[in-house]
PDB file of N, CA and C in Angstrom:
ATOM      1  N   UNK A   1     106.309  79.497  46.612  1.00  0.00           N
ATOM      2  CA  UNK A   1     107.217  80.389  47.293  1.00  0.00           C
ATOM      3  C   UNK A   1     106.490  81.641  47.805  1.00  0.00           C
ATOM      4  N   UNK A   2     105.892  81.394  47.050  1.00  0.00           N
ATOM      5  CA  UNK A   2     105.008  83.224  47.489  1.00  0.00           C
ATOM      6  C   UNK A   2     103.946  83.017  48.551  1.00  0.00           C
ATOM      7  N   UNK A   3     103.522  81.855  49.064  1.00  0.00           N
ATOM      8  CA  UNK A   3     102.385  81.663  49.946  1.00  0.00           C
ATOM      9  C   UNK A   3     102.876  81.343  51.027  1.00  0.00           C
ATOM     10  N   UNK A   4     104.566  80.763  51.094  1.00  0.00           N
ATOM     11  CA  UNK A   4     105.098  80.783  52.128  1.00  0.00           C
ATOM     12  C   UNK A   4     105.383  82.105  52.780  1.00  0.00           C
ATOM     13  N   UNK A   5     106.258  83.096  51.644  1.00  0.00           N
ATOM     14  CA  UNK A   5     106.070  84.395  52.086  1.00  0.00           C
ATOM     15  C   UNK A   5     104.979  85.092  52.799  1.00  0.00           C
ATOM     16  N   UNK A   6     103.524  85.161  51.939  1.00  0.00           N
ATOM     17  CA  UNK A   6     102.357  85.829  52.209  1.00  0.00           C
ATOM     18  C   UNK A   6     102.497  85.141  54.290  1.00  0.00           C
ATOM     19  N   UNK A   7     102.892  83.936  54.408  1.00  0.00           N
ATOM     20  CA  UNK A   7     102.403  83.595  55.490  1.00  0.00           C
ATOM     21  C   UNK A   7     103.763  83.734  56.635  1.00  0.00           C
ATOM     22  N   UNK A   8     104.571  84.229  55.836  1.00  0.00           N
ATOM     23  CA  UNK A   8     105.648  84.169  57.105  1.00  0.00           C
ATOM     24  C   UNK A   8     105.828  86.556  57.516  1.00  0.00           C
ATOM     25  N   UNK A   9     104.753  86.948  56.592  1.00  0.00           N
ATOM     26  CA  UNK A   9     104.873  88.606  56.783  1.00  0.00           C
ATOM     27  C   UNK A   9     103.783  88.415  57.769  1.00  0.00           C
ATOM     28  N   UNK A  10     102.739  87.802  58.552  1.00  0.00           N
ATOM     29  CA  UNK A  10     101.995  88.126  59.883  1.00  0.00           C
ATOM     30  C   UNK A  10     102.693  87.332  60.707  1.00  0.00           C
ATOM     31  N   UNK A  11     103.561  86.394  60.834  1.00  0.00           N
ATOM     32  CA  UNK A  11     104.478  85.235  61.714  1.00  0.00           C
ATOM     33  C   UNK A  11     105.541  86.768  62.170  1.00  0.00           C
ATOM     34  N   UNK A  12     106.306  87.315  60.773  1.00  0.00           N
ATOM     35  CA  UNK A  12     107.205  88.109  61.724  1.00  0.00           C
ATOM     36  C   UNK A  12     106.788  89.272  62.320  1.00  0.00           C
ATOM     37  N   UNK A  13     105.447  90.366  61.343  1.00  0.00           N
ATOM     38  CA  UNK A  13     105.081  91.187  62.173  1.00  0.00           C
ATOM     39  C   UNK A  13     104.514  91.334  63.977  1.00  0.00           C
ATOM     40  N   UNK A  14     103.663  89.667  63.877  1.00  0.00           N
ATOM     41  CA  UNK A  14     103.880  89.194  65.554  1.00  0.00           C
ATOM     42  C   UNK A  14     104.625  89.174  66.430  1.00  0.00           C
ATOM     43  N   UNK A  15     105.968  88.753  66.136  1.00  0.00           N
ATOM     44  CA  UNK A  15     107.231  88.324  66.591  1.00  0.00           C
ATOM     45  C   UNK A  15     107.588  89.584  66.987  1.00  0.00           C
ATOM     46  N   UNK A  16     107.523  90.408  66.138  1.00  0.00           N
ATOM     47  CA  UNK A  16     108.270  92.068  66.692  1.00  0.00           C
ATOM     48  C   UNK A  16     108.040  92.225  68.318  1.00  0.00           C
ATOM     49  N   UNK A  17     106.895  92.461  68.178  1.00  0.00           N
ATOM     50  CA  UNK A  17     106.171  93.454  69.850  1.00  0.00           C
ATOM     51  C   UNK A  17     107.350  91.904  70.972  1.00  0.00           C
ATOM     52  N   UNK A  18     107.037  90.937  70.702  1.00  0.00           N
ATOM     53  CA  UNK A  18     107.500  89.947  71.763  1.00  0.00           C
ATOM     54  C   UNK A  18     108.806  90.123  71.720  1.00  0.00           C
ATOM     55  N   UNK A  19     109.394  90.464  70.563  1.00  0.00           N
ATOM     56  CA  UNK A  19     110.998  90.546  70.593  1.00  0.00           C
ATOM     57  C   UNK A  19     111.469  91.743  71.437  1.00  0.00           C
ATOM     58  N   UNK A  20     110.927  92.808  70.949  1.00  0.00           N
ATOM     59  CA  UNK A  20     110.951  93.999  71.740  1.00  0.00           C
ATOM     60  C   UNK A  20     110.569  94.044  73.258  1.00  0.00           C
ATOM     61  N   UNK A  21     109.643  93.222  73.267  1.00  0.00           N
ATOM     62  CA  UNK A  21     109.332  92.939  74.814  1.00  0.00           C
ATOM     63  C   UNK A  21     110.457  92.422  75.901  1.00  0.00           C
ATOM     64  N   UNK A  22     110.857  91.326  75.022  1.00  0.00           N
ATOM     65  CA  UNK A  22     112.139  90.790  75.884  1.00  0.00           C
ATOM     66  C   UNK A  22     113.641  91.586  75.509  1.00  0.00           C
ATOM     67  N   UNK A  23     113.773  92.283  74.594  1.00  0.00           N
ATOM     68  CA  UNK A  23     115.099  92.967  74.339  1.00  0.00           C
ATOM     69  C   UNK A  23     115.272  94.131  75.346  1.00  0.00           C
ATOM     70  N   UNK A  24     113.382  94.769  76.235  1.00  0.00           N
ATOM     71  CA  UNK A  24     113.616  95.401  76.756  1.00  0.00           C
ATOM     72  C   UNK A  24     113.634  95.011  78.509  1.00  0.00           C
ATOM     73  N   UNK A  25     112.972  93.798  78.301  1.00  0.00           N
ATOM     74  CA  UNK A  25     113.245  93.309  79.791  1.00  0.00           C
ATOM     75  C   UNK A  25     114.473  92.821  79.819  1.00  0.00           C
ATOM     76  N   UNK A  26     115.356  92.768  79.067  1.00  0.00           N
ATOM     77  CA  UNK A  26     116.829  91.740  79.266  1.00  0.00           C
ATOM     78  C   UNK A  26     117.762  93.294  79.375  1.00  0.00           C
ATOM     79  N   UNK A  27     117.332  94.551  78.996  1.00  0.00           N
ATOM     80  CA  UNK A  27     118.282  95.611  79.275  1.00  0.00           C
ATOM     81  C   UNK A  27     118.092  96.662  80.622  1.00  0.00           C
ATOM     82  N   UNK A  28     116.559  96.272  80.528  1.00  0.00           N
ATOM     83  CA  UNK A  28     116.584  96.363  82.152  1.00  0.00           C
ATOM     84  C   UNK A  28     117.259  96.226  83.517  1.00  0.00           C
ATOM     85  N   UNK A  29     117.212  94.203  83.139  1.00  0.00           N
ATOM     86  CA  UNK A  29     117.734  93.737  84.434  1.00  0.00           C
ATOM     87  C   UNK A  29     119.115  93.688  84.053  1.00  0.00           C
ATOM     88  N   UNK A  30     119.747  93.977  82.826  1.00  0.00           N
ATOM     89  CA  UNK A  30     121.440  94.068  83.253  1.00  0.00           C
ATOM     90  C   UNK A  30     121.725  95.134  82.841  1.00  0.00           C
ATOM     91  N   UNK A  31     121.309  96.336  83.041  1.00  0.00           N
ATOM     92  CA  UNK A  31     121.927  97.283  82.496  1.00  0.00           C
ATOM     93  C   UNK A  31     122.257  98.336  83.731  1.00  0.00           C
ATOM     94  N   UNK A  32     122.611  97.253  85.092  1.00  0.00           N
ATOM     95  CA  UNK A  32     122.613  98.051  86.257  1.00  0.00           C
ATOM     96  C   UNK A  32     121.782  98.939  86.983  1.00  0.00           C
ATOM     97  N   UNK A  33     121.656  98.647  87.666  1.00  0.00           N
ATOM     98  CA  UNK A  33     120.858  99.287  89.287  1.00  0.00           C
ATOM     99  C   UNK A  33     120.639 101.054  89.109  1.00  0.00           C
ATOM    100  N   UNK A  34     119.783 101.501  88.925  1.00  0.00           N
ATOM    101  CA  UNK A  34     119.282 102.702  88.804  1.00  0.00           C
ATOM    102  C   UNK A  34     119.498 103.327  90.188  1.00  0.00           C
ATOM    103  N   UNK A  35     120.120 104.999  89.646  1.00  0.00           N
ATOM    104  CA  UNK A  35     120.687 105.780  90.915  1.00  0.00           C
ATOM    105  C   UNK A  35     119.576 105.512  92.018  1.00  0.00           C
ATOM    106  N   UNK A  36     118.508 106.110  91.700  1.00  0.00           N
ATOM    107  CA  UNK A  36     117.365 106.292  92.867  1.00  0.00           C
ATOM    108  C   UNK A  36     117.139 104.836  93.598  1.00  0.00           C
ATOM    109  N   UNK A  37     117.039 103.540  93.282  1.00  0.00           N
ATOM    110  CA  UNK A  37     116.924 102.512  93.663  1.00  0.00           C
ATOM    111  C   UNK A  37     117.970 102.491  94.512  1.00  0.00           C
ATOM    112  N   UNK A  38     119.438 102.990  94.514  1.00  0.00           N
ATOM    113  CA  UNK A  38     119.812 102.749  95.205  1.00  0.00           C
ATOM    114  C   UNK A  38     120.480 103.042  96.319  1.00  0.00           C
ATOM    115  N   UNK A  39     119.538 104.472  96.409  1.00  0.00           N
ATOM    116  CA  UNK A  39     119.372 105.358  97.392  1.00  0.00           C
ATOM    117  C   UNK A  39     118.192 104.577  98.260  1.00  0.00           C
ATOM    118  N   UNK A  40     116.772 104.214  97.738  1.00  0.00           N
ATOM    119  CA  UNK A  40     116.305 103.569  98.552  1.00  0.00           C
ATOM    120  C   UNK A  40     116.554 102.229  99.045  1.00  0.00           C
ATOM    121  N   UNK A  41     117.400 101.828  98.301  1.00  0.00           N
ATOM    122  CA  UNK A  41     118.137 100.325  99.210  1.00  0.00           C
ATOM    123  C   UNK A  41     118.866 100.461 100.515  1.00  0.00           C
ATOM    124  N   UNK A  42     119.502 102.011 100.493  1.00  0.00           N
ATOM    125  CA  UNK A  42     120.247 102.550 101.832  1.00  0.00           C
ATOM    126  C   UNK A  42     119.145 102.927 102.270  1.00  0.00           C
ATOM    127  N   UNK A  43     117.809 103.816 101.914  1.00  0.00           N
ATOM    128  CA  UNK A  43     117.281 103.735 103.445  1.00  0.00           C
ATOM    129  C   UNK A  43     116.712 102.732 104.325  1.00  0.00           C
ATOM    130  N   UNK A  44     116.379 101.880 103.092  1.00  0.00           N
ATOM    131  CA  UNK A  44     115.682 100.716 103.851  1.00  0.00           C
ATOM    132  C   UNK A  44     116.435 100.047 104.645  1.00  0.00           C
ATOM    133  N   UNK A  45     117.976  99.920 103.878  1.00  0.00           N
ATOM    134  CA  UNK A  45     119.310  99.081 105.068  1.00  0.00           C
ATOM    135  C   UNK A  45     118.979  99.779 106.606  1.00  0.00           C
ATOM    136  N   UNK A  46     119.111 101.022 106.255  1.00  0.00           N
ATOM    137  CA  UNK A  46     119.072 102.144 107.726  1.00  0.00           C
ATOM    138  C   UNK A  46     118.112 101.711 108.791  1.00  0.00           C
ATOM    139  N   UNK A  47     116.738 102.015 107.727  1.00  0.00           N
ATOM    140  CA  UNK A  47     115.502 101.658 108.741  1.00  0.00           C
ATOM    141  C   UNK A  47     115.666 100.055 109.290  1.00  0.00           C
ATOM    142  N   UNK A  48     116.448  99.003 108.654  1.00  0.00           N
ATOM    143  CA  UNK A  48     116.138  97.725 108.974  1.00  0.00           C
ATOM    144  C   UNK A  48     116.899  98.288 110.355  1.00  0.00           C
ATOM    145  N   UNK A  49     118.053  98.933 109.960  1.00  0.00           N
ATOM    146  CA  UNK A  49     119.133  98.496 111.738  1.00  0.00           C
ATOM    147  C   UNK A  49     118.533  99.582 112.401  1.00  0.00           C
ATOM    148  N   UNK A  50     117.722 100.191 112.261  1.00  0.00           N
ATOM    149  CA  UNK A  50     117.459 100.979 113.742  1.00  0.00           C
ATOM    150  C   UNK A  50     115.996 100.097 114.030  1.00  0.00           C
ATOM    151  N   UNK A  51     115.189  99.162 113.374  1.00  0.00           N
ATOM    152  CA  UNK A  51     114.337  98.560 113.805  1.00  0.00           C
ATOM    153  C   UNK A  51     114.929  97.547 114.383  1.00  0.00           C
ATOM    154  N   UNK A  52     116.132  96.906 114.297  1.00  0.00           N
ATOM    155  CA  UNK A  52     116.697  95.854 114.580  1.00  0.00           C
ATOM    156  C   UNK A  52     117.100  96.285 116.239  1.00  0.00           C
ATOM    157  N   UNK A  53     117.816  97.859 116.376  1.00  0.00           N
ATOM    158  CA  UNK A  53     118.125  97.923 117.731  1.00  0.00           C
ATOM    159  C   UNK A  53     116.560  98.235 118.521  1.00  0.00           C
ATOM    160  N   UNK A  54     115.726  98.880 118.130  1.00  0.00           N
ATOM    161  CA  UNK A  54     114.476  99.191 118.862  1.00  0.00           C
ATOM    162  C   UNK A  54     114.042  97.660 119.214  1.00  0.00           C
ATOM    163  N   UNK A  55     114.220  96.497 118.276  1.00  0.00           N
ATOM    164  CA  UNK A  55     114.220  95.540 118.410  1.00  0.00           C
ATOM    165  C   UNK A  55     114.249  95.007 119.899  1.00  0.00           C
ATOM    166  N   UNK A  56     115.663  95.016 120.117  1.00  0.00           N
ATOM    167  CA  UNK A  56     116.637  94.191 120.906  1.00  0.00           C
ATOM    168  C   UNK A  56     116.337  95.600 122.207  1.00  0.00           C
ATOM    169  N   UNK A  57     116.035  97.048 121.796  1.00  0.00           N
ATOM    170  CA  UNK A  57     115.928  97.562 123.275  1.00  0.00           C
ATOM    171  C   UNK A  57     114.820  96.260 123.666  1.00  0.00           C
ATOM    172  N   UNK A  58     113.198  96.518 123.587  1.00  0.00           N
ATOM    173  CA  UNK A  58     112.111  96.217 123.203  1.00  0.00           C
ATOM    174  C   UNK A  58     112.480  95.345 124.047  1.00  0.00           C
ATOM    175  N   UNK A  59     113.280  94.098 123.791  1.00  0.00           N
ATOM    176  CA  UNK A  59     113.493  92.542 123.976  1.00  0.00           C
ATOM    177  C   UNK A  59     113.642  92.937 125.479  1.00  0.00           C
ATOM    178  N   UNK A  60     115.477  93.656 125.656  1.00  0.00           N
ATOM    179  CA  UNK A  60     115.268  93.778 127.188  1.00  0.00           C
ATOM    180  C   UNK A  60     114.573  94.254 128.109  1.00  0.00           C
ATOM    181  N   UNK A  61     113.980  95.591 127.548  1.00  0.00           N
ATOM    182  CA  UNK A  61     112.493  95.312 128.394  1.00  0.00           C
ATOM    183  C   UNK A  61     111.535  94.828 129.072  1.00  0.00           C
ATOM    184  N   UNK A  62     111.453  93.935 127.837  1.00  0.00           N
ATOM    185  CA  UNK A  62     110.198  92.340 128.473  1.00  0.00           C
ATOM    186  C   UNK A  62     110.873  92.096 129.375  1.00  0.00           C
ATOM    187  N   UNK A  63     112.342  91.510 129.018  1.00  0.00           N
ATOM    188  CA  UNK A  63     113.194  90.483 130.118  1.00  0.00           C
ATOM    189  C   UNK A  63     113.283  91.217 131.252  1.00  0.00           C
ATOM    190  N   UNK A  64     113.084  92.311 131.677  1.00  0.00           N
ATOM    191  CA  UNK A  64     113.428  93.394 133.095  1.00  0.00           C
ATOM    192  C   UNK A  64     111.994  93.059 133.832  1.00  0.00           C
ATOM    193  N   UNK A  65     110.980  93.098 132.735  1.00  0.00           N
ATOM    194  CA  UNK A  65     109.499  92.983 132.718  1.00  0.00           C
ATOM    195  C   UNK A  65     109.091  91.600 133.529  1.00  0.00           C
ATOM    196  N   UNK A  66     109.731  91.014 132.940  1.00  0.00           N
ATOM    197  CA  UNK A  66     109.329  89.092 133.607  1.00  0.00           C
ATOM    198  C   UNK A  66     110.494  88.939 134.733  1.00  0.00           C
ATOM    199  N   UNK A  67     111.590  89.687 134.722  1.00  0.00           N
ATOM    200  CA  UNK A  67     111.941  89.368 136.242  1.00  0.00           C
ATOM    201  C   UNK A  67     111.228  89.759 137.574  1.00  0.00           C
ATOM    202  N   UNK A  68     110.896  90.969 137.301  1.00  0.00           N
ATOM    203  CA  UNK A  68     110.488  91.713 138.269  1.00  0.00           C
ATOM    204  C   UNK A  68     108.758  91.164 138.575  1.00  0.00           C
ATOM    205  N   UNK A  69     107.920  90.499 137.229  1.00  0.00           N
ATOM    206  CA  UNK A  69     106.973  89.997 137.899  1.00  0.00           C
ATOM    207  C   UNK A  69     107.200  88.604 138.316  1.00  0.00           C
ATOM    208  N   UNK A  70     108.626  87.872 138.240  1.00  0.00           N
ATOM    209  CA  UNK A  70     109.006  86.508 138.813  1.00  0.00           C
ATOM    210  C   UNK A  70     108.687  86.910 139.810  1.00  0.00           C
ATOM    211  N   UNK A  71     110.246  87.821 140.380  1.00  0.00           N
ATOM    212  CA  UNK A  71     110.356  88.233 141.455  1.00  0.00           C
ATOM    213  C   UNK A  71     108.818  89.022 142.751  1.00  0.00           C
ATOM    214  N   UNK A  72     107.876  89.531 141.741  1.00  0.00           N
ATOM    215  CA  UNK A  72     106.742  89.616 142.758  1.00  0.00           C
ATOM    216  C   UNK A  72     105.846  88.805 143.145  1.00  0.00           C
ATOM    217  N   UNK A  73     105.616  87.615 141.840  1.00  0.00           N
ATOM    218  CA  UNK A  73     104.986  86.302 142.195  1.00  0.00           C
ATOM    219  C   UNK A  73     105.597  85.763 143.338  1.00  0.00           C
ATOM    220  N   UNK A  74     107.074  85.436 143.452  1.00  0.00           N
ATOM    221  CA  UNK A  74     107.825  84.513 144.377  1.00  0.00           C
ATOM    222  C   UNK A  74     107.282  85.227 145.511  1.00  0.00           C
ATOM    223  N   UNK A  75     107.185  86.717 145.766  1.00  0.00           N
ATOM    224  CA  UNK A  75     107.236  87.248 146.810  1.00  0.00           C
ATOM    225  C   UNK A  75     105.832  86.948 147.700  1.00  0.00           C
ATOM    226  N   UNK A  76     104.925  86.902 146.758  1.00  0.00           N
ATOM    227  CA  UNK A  76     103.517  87.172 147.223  1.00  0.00           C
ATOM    228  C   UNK A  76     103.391  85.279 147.492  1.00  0.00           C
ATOM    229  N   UNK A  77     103.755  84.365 146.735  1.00  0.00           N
ATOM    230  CA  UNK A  77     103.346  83.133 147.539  1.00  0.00           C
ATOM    231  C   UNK A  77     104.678  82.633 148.428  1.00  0.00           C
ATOM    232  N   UNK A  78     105.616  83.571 148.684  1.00  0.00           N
ATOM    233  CA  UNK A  78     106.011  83.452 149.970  1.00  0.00           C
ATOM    234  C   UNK A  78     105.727  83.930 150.986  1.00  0.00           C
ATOM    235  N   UNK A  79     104.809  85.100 151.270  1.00  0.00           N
ATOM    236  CA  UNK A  79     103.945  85.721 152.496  1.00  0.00           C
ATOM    237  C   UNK A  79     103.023  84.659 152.549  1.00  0.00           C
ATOM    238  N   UNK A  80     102.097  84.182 151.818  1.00  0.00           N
ATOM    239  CA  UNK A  80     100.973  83.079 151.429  1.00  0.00           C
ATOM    240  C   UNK A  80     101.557  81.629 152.137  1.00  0.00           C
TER     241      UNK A  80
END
C-alpha cells in the first residue's frame, strides 16, 4: 500500500501544472469576450467596410478605364 502511494505523490504532483493549464484555458475561452477585444472587432468591422467601398470605387474605375481604352483602340483601327 505504501509503494503504491510513494508512486501515485509524483503521478499527482505532475498532474497539477496540466490541470491548471487546462482549467485555465477552458475559463478563458468561456468566460466571454474581453471589453478591449471587442472594441477591436468594431474597428476592424469598420476598416473591412470602408476597404470594401474603396474596393468597389477602385473597381469602377478600371471599368471607366477599359472603356475608354476600348473606345480609343476601336477608334485608332478605324482611321487605320
Amino acid at each position: 500500500m505504501l509503494e503504491i502511494l510513494a508512486l501515485m505523490i509524483p503521478i499527482i504532483a505532475l498532474t497539477i501544472p496540466i490541470v491548471a493549464i487546462l482549467a485555465g484555458t477552458y475559463a478563458k475561452t468561456h468566460s466571454g469576450v474581453n471589453p478591449g477585444v471587442n472594441k477591436k472587432i468594431y474597428e476592424l468591422e469598420s476598416k473591412i467596410i470602408e476597404l470594401q467601398a474603396s474596393n468597389l470605387r477602385l473597381e469602377d474605375t478600371v471599368n471607366q478605364l477599359e472603356e475608354k481604352q476600348s473606345f480609343l483602340t476601336r477608334l485608332i483601327e478605324d482611321k487605320s
